[in-house]
PDB file of N, CA and C in Angstrom:
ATOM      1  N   UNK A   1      42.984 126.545  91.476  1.00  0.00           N
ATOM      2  CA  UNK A   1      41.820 126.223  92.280  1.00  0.00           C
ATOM      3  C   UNK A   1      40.609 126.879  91.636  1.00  0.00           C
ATOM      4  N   UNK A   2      39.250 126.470  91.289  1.00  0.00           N
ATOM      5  CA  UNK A   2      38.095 126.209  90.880  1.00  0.00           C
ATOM      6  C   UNK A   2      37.337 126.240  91.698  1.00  0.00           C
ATOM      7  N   UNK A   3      36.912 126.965  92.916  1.00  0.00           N
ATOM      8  CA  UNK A   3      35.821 127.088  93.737  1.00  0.00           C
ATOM      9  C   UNK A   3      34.417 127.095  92.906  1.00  0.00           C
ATOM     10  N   UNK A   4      34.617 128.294  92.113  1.00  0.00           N
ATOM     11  CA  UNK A   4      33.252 128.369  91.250  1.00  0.00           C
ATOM     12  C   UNK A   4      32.524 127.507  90.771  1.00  0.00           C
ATOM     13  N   UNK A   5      33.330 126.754  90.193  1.00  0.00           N
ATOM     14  CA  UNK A   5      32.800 125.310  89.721  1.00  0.00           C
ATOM     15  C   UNK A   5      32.684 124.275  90.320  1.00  0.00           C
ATOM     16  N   UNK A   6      33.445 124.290  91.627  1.00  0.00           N
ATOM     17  CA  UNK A   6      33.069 123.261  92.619  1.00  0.00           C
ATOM     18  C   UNK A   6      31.777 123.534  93.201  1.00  0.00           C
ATOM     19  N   UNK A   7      31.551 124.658  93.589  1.00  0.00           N
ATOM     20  CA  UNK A   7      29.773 124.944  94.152  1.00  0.00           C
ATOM     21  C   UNK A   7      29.275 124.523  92.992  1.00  0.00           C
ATOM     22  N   UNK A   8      29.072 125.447  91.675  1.00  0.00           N
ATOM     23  CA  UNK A   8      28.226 125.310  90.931  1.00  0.00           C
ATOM     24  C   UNK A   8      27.839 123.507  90.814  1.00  0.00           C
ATOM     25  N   UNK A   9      28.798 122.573  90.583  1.00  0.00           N
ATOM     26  CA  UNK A   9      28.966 121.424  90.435  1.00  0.00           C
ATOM     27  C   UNK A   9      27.842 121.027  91.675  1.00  0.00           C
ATOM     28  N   UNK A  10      28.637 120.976  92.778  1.00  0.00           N
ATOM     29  CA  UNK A  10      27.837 120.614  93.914  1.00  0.00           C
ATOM     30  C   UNK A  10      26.773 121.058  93.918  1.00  0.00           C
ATOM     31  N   UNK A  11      25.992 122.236  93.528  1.00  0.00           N
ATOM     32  CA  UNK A  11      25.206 122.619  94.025  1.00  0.00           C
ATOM     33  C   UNK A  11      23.918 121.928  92.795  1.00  0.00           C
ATOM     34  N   UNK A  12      24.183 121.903  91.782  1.00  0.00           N
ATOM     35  CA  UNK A  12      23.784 120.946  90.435  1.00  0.00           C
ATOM     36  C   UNK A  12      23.667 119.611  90.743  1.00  0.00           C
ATOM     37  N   UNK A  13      24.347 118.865  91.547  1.00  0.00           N
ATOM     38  CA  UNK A  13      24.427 117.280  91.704  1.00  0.00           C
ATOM     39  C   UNK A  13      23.224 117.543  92.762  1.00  0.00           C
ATOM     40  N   UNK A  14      23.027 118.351  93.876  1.00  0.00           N
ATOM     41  CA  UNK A  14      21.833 118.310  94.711  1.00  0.00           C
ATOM     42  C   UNK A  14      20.889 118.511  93.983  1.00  0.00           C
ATOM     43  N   UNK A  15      20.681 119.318  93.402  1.00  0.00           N
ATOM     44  CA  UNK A  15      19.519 120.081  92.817  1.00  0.00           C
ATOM     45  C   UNK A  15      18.654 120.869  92.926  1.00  0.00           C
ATOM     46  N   UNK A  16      19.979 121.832  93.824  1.00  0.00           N
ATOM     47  CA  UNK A  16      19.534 123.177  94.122  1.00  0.00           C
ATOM     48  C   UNK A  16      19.474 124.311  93.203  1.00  0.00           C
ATOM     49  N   UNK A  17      18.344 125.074  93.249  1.00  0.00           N
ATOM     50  CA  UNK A  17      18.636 126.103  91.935  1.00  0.00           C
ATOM     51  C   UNK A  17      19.567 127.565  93.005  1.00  0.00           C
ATOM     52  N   UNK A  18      20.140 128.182  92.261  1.00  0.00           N
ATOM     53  CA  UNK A  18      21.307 129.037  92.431  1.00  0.00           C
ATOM     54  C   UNK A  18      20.392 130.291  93.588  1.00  0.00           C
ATOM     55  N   UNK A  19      19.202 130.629  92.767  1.00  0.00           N
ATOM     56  CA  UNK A  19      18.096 131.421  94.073  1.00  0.00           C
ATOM     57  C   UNK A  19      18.314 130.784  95.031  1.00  0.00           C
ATOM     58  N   UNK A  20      17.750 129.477  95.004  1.00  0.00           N
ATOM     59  CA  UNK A  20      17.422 128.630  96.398  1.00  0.00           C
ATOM     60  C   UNK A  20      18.573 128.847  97.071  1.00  0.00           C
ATOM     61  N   UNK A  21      19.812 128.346  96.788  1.00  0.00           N
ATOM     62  CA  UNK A  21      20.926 128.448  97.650  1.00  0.00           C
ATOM     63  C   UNK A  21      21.812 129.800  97.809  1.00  0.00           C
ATOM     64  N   UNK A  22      21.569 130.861  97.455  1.00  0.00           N
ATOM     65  CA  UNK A  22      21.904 132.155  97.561  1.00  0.00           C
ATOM     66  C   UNK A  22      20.675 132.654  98.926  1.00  0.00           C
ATOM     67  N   UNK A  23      19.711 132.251  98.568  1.00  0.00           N
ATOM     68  CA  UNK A  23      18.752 132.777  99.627  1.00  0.00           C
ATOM     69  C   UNK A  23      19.057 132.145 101.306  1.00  0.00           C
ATOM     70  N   UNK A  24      19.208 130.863 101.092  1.00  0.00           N
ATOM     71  CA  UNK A  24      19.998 130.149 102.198  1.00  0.00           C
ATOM     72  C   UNK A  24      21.023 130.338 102.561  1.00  0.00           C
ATOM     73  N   UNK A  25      21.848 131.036 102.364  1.00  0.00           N
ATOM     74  CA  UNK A  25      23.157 131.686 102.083  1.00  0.00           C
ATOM     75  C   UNK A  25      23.030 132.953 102.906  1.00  0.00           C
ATOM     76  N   UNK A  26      21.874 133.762 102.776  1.00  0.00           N
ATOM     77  CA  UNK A  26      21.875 135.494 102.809  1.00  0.00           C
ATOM     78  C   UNK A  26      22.912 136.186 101.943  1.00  0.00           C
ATOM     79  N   UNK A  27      22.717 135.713 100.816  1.00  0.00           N
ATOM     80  CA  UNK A  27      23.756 136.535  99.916  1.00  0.00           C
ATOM     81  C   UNK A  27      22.662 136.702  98.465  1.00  0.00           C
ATOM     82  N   UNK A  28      23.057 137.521  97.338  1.00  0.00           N
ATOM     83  CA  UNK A  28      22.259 137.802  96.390  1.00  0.00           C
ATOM     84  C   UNK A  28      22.497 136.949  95.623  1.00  0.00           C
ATOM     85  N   UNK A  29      21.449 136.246  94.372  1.00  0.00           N
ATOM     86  CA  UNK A  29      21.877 135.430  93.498  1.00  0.00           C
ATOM     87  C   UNK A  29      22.606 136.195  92.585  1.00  0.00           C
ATOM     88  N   UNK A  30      22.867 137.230  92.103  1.00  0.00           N
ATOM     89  CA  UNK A  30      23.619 137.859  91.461  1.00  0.00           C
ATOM     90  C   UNK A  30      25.426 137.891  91.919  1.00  0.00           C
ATOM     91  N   UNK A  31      25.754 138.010  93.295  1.00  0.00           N
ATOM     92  CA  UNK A  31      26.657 137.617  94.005  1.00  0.00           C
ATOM     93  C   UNK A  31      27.091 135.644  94.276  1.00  0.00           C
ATOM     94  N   UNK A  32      26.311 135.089  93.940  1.00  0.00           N
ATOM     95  CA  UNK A  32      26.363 133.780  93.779  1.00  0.00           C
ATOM     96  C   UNK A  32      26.798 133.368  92.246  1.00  0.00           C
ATOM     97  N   UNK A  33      26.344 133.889  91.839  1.00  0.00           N
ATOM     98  CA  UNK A  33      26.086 133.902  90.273  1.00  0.00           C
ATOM     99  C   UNK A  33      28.009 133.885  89.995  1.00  0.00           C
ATOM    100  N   UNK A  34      27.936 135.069  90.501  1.00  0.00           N
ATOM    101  CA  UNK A  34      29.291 135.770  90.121  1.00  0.00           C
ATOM    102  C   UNK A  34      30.637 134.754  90.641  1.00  0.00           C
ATOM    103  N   UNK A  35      30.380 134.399  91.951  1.00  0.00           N
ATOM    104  CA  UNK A  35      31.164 133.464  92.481  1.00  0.00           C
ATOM    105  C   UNK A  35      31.603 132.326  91.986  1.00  0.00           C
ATOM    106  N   UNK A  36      30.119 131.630  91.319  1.00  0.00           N
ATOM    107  CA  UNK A  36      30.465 130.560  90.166  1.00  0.00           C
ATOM    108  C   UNK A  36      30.986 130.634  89.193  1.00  0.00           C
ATOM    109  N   UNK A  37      31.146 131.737  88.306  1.00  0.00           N
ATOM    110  CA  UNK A  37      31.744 132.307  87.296  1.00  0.00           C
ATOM    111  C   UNK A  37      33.392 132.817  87.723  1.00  0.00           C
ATOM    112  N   UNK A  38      33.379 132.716  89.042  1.00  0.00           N
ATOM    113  CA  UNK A  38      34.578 133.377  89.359  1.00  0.00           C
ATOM    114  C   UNK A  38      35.164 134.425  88.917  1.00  0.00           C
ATOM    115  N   UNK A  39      33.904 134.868  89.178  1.00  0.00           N
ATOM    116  CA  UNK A  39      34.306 136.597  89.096  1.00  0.00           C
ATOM    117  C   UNK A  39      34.675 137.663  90.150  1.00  0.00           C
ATOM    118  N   UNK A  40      34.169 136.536  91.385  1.00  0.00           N
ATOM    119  CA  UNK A  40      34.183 137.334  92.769  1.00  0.00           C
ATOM    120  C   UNK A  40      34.642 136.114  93.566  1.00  0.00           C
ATOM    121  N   UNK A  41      35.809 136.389  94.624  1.00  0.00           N
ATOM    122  CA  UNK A  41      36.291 135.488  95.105  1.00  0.00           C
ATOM    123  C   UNK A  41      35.488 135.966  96.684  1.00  0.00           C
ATOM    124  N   UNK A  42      35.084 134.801  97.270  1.00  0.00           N
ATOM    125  CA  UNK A  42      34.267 134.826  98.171  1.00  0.00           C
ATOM    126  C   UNK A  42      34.711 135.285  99.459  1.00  0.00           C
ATOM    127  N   UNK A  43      34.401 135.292 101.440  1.00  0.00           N
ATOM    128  CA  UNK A  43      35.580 135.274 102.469  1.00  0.00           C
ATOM    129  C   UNK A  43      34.947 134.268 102.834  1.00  0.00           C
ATOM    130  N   UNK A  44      35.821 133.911 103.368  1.00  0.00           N
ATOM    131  CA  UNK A  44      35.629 132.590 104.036  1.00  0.00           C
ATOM    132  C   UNK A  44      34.227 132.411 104.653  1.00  0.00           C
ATOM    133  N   UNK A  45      33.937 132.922 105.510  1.00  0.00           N
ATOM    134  CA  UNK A  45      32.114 133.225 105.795  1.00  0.00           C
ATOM    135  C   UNK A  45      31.776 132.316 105.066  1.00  0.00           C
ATOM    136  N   UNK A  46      31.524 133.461 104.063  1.00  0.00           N
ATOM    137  CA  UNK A  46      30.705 133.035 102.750  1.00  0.00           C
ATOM    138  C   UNK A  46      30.878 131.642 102.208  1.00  0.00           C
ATOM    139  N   UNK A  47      31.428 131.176 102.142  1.00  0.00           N
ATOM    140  CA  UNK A  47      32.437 129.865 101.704  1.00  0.00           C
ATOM    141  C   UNK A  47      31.909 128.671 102.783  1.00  0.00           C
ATOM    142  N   UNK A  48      31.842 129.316 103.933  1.00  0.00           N
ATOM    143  CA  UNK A  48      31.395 128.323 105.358  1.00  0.00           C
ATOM    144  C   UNK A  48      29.840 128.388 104.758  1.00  0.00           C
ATOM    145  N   UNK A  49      29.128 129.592 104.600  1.00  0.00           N
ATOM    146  CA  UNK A  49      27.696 129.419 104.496  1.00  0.00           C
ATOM    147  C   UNK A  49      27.311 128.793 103.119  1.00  0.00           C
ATOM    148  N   UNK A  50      27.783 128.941 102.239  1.00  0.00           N
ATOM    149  CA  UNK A  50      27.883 128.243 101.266  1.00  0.00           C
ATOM    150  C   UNK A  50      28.074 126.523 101.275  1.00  0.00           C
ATOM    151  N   UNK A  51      29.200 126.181 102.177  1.00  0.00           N
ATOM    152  CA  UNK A  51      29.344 124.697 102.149  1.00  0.00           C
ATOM    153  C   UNK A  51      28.003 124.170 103.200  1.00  0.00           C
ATOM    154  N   UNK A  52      27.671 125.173 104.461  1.00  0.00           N
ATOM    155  CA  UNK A  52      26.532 124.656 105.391  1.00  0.00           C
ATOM    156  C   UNK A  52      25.178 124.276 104.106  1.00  0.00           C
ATOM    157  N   UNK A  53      25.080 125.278 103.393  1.00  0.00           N
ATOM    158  CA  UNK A  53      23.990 125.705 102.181  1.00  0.00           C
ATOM    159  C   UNK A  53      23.803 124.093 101.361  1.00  0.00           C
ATOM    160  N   UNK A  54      24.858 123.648 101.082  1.00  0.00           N
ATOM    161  CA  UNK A  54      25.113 122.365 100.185  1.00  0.00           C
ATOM    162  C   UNK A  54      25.488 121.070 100.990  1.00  0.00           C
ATOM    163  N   UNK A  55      26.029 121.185 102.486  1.00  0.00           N
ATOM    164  CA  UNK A  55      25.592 120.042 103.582  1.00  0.00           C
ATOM    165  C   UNK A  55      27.110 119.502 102.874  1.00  0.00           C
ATOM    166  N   UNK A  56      28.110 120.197 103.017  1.00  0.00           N
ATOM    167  CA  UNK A  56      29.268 119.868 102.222  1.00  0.00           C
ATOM    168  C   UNK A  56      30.515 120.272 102.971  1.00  0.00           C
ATOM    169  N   UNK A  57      30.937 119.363 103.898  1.00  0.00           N
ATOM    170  CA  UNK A  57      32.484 120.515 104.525  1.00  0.00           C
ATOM    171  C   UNK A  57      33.549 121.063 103.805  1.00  0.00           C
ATOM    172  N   UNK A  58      33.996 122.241 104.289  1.00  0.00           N
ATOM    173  CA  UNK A  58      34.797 122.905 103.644  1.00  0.00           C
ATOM    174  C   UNK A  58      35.873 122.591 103.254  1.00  0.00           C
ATOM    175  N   UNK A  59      36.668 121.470 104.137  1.00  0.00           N
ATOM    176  CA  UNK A  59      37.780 120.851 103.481  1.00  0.00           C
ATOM    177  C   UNK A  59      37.100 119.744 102.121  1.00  0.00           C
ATOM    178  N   UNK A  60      35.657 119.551 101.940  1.00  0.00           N
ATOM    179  CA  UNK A  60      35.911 118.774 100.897  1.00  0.00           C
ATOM    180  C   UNK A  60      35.559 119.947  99.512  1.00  0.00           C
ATOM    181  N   UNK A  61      34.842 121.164  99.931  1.00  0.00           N
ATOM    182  CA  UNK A  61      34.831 122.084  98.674  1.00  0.00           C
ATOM    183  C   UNK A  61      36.258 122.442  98.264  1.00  0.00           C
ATOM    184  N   UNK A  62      37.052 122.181  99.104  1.00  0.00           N
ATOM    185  CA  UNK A  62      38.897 123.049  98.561  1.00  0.00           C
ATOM    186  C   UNK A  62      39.314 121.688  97.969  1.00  0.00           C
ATOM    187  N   UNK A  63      39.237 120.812  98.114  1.00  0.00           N
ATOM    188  CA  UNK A  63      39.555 119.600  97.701  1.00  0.00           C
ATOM    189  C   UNK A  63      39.213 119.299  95.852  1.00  0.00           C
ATOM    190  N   UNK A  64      37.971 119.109  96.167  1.00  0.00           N
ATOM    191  CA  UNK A  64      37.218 119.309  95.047  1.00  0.00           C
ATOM    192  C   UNK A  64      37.565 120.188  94.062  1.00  0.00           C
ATOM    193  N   UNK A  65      37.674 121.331  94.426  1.00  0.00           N
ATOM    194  CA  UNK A  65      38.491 122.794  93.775  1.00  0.00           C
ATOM    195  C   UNK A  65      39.435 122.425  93.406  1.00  0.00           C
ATOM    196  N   UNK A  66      40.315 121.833  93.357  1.00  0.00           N
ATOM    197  CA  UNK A  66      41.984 121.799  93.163  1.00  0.00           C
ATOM    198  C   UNK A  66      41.868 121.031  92.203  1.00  0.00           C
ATOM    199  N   UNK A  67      42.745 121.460  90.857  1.00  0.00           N
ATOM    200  CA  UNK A  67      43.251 120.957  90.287  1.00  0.00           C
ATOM    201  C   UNK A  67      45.188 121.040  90.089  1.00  0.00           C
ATOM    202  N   UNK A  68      45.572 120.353  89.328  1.00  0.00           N
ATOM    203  CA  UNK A  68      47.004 119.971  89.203  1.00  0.00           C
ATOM    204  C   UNK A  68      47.707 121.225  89.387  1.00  0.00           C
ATOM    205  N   UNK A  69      47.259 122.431  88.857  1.00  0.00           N
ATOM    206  CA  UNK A  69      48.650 123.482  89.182  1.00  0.00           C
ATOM    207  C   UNK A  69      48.540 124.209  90.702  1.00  0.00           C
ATOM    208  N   UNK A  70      47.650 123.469  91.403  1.00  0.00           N
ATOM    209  CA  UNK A  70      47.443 123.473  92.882  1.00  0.00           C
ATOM    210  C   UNK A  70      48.504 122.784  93.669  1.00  0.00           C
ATOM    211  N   UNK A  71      49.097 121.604  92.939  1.00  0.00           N
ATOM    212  CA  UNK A  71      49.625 120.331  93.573  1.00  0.00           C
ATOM    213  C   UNK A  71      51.353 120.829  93.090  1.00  0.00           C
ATOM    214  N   UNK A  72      52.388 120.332  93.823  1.00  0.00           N
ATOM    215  CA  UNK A  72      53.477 120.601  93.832  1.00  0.00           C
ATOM    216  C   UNK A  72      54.020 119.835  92.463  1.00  0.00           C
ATOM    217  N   UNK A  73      54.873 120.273  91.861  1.00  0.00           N
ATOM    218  CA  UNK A  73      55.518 119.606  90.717  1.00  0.00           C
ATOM    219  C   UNK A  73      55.424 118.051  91.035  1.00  0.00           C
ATOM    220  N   UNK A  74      56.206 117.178  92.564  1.00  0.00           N
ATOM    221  CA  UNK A  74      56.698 116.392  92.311  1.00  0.00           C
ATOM    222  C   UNK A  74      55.350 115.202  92.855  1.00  0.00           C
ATOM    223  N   UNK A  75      53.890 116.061  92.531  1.00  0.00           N
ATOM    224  CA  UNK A  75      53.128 115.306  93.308  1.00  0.00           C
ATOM    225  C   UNK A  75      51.910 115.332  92.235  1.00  0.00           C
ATOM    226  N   UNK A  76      52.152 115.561  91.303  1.00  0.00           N
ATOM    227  CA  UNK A  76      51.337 115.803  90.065  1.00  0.00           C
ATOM    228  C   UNK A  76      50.807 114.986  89.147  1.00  0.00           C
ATOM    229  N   UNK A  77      51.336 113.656  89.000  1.00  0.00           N
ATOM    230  CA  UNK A  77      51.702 112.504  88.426  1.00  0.00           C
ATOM    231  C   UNK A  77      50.560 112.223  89.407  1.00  0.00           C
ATOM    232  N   UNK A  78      50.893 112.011  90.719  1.00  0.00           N
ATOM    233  CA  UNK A  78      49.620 111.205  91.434  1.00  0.00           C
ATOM    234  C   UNK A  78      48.579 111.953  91.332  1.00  0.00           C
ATOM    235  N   UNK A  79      48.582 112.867  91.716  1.00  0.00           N
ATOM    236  CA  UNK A  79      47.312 113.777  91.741  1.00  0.00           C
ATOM    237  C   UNK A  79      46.380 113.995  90.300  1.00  0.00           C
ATOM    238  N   UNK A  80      46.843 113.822  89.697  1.00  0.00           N
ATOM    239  CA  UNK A  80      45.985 113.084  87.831  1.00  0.00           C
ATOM    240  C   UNK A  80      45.506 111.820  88.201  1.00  0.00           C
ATOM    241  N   UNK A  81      46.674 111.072  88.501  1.00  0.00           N
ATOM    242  CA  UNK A  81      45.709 109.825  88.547  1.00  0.00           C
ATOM    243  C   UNK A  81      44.410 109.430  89.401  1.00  0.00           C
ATOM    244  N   UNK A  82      45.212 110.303  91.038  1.00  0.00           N
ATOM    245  CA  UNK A  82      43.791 110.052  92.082  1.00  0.00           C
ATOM    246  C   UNK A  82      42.326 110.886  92.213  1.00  0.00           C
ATOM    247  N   UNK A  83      43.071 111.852  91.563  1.00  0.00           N
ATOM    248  CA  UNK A  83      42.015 113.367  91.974  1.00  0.00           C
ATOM    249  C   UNK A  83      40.880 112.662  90.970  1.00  0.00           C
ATOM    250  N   UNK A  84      40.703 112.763  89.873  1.00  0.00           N
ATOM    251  CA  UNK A  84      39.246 112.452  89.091  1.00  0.00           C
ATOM    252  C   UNK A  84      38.316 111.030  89.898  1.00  0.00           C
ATOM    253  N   UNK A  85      38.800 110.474  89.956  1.00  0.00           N
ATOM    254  CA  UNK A  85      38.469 109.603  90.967  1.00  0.00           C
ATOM    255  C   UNK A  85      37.986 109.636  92.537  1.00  0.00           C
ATOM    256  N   UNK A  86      38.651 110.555  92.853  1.00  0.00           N
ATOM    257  CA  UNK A  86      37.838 110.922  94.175  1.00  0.00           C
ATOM    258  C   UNK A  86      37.129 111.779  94.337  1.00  0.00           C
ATOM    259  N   UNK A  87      37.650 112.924  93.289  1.00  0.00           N
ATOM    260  CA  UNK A  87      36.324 113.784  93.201  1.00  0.00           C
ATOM    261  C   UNK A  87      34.969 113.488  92.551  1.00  0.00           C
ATOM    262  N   UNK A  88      34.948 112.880  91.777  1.00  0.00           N
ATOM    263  CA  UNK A  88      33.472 111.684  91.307  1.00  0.00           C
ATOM    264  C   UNK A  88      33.497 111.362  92.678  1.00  0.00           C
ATOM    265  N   UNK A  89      33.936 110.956  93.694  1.00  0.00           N
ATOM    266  CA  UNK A  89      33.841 109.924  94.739  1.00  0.00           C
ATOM    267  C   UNK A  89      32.500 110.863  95.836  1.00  0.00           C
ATOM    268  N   UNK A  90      33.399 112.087  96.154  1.00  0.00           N
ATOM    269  CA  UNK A  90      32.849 113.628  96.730  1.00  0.00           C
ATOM    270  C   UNK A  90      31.347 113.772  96.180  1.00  0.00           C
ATOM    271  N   UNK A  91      31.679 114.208  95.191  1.00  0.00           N
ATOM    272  CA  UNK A  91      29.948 114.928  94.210  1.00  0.00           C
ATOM    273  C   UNK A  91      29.315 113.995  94.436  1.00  0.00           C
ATOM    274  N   UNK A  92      29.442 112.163  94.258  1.00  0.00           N
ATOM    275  CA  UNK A  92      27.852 112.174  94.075  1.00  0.00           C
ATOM    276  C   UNK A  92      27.700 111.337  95.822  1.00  0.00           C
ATOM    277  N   UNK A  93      29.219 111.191  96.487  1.00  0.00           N
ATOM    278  CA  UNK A  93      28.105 111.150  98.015  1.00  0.00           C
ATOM    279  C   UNK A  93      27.507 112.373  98.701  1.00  0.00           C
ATOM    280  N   UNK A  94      27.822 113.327  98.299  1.00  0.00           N
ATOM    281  CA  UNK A  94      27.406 114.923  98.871  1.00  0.00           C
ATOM    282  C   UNK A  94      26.153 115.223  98.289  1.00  0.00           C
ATOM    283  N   UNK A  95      26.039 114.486  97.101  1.00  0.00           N
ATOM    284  CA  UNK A  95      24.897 114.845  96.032  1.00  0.00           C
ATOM    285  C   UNK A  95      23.406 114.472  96.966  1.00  0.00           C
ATOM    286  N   UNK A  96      23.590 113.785  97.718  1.00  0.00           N
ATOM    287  CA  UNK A  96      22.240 113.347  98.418  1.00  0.00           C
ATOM    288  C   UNK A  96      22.387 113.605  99.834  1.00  0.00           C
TER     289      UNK A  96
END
């Protein structure tokens, strides 16, 4: 799972700069920063204010996040084929 890059992503397809949405947040851009980089794993809070921040529900940021060694061995095969596809699907209706 890829949280970091799912905000960063999301938060890039809006075209929010990382200040802007750290400040909306009440968290530091340095602590945002870090999150995207996944350097700091967030609590949930944060994660809620973060998805409110990007107008994005939280089941679709974990979604988004996941890639294949997320998904069970025998469900992996599908999840290649569907996941790129729906996650393009996610980013750019969230994007606006």
């Amino acid at each position: 799972m890829n949280l970091g890059n799912a905000i960063k992503s999301l938060r890039k397809e809006k075209g929010i700069r990382q200040n802007q949405l750290a400040d909306t947040c009440s968290i530091t851009q340095s602590y945002l920063s870090n999150i995207e980089a996944n350097k700091k794993e967030p609590t949930l809070s944060v994660l809620q204010q973060i998805c409110e921040g990007l107008s994005v529900p939280l089941p679709i940021l974990f979604f988004i996040s996941m890639d294949a060694d997320d998904v069970s061995d025998d469900k992996k095969q599908l999840f290649n084929q569907m996941a790129p596809m729906i996650k393009q699907t996610f980013l750019k209706s969230f994007a606006t």
